[in-house]
C-alpha atoms as a PDB file:
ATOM      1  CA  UNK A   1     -17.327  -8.794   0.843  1.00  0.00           C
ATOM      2  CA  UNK A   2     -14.735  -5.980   0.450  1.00  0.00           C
ATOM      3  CA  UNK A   3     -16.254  -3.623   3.210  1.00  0.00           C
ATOM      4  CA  UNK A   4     -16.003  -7.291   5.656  1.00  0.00           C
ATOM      5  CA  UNK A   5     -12.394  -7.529   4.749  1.00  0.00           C
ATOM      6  CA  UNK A   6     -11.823  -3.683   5.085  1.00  0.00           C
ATOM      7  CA  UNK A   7     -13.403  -3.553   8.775  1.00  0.00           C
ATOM      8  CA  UNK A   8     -11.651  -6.680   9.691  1.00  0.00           C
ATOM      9  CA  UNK A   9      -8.181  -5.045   8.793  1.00  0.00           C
ATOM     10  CA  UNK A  10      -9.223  -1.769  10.471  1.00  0.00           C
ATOM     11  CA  UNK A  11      -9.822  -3.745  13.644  1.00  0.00           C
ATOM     12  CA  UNK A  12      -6.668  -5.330  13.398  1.00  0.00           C
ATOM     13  CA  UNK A  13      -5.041  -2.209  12.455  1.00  0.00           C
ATOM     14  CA  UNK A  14      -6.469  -0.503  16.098  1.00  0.00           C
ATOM     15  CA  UNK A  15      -5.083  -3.198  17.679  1.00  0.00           C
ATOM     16  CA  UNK A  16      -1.996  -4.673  16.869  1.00  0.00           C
ATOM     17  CA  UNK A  17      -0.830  -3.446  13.501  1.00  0.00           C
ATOM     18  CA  UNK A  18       2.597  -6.392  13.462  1.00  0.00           C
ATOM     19  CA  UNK A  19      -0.301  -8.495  12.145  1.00  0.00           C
ATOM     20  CA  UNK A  20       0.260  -7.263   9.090  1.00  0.00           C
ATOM     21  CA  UNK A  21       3.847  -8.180   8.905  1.00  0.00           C
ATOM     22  CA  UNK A  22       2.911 -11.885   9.342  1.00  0.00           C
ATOM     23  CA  UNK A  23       0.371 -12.117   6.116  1.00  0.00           C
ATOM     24  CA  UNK A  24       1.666 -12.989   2.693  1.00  0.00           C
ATOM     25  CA  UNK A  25       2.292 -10.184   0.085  1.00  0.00           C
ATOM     26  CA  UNK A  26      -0.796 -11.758  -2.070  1.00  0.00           C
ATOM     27  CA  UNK A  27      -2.796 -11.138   0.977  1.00  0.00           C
ATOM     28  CA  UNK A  28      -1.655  -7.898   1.628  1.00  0.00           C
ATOM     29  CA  UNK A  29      -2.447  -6.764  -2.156  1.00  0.00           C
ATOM     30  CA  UNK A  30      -5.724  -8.239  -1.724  1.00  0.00           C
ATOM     31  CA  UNK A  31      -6.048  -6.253   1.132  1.00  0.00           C
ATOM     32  CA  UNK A  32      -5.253  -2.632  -0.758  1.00  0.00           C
ATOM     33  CA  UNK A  33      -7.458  -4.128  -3.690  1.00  0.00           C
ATOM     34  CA  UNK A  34     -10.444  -4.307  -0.945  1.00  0.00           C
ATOM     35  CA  UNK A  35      -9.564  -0.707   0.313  1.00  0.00           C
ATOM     36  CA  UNK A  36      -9.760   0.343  -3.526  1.00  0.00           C
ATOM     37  CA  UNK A  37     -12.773  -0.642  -4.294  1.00  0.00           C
ATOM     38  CA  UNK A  38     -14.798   0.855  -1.456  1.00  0.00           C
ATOM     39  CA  UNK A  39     -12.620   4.047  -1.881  1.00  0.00           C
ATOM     40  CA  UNK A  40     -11.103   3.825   1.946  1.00  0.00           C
ATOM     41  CA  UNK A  41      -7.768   5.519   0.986  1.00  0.00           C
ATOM     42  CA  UNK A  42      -7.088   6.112   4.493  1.00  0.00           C
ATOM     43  CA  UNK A  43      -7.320   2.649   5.707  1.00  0.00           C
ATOM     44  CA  UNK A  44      -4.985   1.897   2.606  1.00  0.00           C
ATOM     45  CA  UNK A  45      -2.681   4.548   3.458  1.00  0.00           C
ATOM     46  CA  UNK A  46      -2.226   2.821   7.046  1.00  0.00           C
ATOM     47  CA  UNK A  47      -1.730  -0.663   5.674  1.00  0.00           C
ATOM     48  CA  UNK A  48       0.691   0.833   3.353  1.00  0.00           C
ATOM     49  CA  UNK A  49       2.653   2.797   6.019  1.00  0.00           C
ATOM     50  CA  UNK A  50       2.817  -0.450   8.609  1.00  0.00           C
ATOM     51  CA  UNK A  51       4.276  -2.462   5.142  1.00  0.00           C
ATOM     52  CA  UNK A  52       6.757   0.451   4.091  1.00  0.00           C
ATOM     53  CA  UNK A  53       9.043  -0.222   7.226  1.00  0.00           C
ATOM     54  CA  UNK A  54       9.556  -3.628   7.034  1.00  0.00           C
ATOM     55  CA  UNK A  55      11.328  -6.014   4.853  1.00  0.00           C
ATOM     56  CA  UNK A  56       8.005  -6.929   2.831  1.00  0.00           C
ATOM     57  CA  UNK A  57       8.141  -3.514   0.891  1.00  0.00           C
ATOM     58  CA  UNK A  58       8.710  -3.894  -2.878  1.00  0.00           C
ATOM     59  CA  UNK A  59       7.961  -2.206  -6.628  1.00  0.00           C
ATOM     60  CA  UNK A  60       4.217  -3.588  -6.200  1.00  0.00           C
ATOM     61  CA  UNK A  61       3.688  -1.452  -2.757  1.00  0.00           C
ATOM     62  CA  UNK A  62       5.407   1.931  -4.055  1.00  0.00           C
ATOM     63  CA  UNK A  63       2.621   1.561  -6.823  1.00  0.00           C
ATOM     64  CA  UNK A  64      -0.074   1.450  -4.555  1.00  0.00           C
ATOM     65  CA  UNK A  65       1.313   4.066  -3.024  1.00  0.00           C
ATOM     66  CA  UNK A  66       1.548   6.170  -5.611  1.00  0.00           C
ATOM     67  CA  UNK A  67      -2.353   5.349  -6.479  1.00  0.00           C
ATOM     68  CA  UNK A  68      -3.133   6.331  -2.715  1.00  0.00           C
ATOM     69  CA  UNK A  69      -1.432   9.517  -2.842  1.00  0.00           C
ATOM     70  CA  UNK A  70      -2.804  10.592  -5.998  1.00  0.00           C
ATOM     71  CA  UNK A  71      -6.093   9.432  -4.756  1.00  0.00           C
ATOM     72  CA  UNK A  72      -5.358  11.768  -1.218  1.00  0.00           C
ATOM     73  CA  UNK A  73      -4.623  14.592  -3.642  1.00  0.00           C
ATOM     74  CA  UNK A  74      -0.662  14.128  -2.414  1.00  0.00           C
ATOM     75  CA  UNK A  75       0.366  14.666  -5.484  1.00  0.00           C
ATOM     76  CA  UNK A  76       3.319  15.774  -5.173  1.00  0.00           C
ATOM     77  CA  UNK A  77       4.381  12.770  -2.379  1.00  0.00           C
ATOM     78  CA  UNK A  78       2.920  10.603  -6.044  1.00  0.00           C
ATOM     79  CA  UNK A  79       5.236  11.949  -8.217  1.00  0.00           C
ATOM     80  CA  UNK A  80       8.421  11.520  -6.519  1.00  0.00           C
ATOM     81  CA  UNK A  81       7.958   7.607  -5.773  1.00  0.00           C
ATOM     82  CA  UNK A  82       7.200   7.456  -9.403  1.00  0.00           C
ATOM     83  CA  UNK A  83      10.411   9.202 -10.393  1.00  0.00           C
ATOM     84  CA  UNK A  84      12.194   6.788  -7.374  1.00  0.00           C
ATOM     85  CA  UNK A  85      10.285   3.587  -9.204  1.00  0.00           C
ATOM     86  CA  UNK A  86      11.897   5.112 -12.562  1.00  0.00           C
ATOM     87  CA  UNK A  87      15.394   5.783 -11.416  1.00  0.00           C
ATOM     88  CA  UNK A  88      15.240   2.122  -9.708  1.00  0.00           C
ATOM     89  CA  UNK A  89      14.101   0.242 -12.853  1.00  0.00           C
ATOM     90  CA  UNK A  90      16.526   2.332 -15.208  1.00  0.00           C
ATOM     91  CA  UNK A  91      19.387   1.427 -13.027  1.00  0.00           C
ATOM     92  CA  UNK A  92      18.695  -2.118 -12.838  1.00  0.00           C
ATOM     93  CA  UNK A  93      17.707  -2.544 -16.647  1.00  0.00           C
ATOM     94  CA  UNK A  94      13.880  -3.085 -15.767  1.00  0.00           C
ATOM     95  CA  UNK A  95      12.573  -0.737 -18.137  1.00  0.00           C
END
């Protein structure tokens, strides 16, 4: 269930948030998508800032960001990852 894998993270979260580093990307998104769907933003916000400093962090992360901070009412935190995810694409051609 999503509120299992949402308390199990939490725990692990409390206690030694490196786990994190060690789990695939695919588990990781499955992770946010979990956090999503029983609306824990905050939990998804931590998962998201343990991610962001490491070398794991790509285009896929900086749009759940964005969908966290709009969904924290950050908006303005929101719109300037989506103008960085803009400026990156445009300079590499990904538009």
């Amino acid at each position: 269930s999503f509120q299992y894998l949402v308390e199990l993270i939490k725990t692990y979260i409390d206690s030694d948030k490196n786990i994190l580093l060690h789990l695939s990307e695919q588990y990781i998104l499955s992770l946010l998508d979990a956090c999503q769907k029983i609306c824990s933003f905050e939990t998804s916000l931590e998962i998201l800032n343990i991610i962001r400093s490491s070398n794991v962090w790509n285009e896929k992360f900086r749009i759940y960001y964005v969908k966290v901070m709009t969904q924290l009412y950050h908006f303005d935190i929101a719109l300037k990852e989506v103008e960085y995810i803009r400026a990156h694409r445009e300079r590499s051609g990904n538009i």
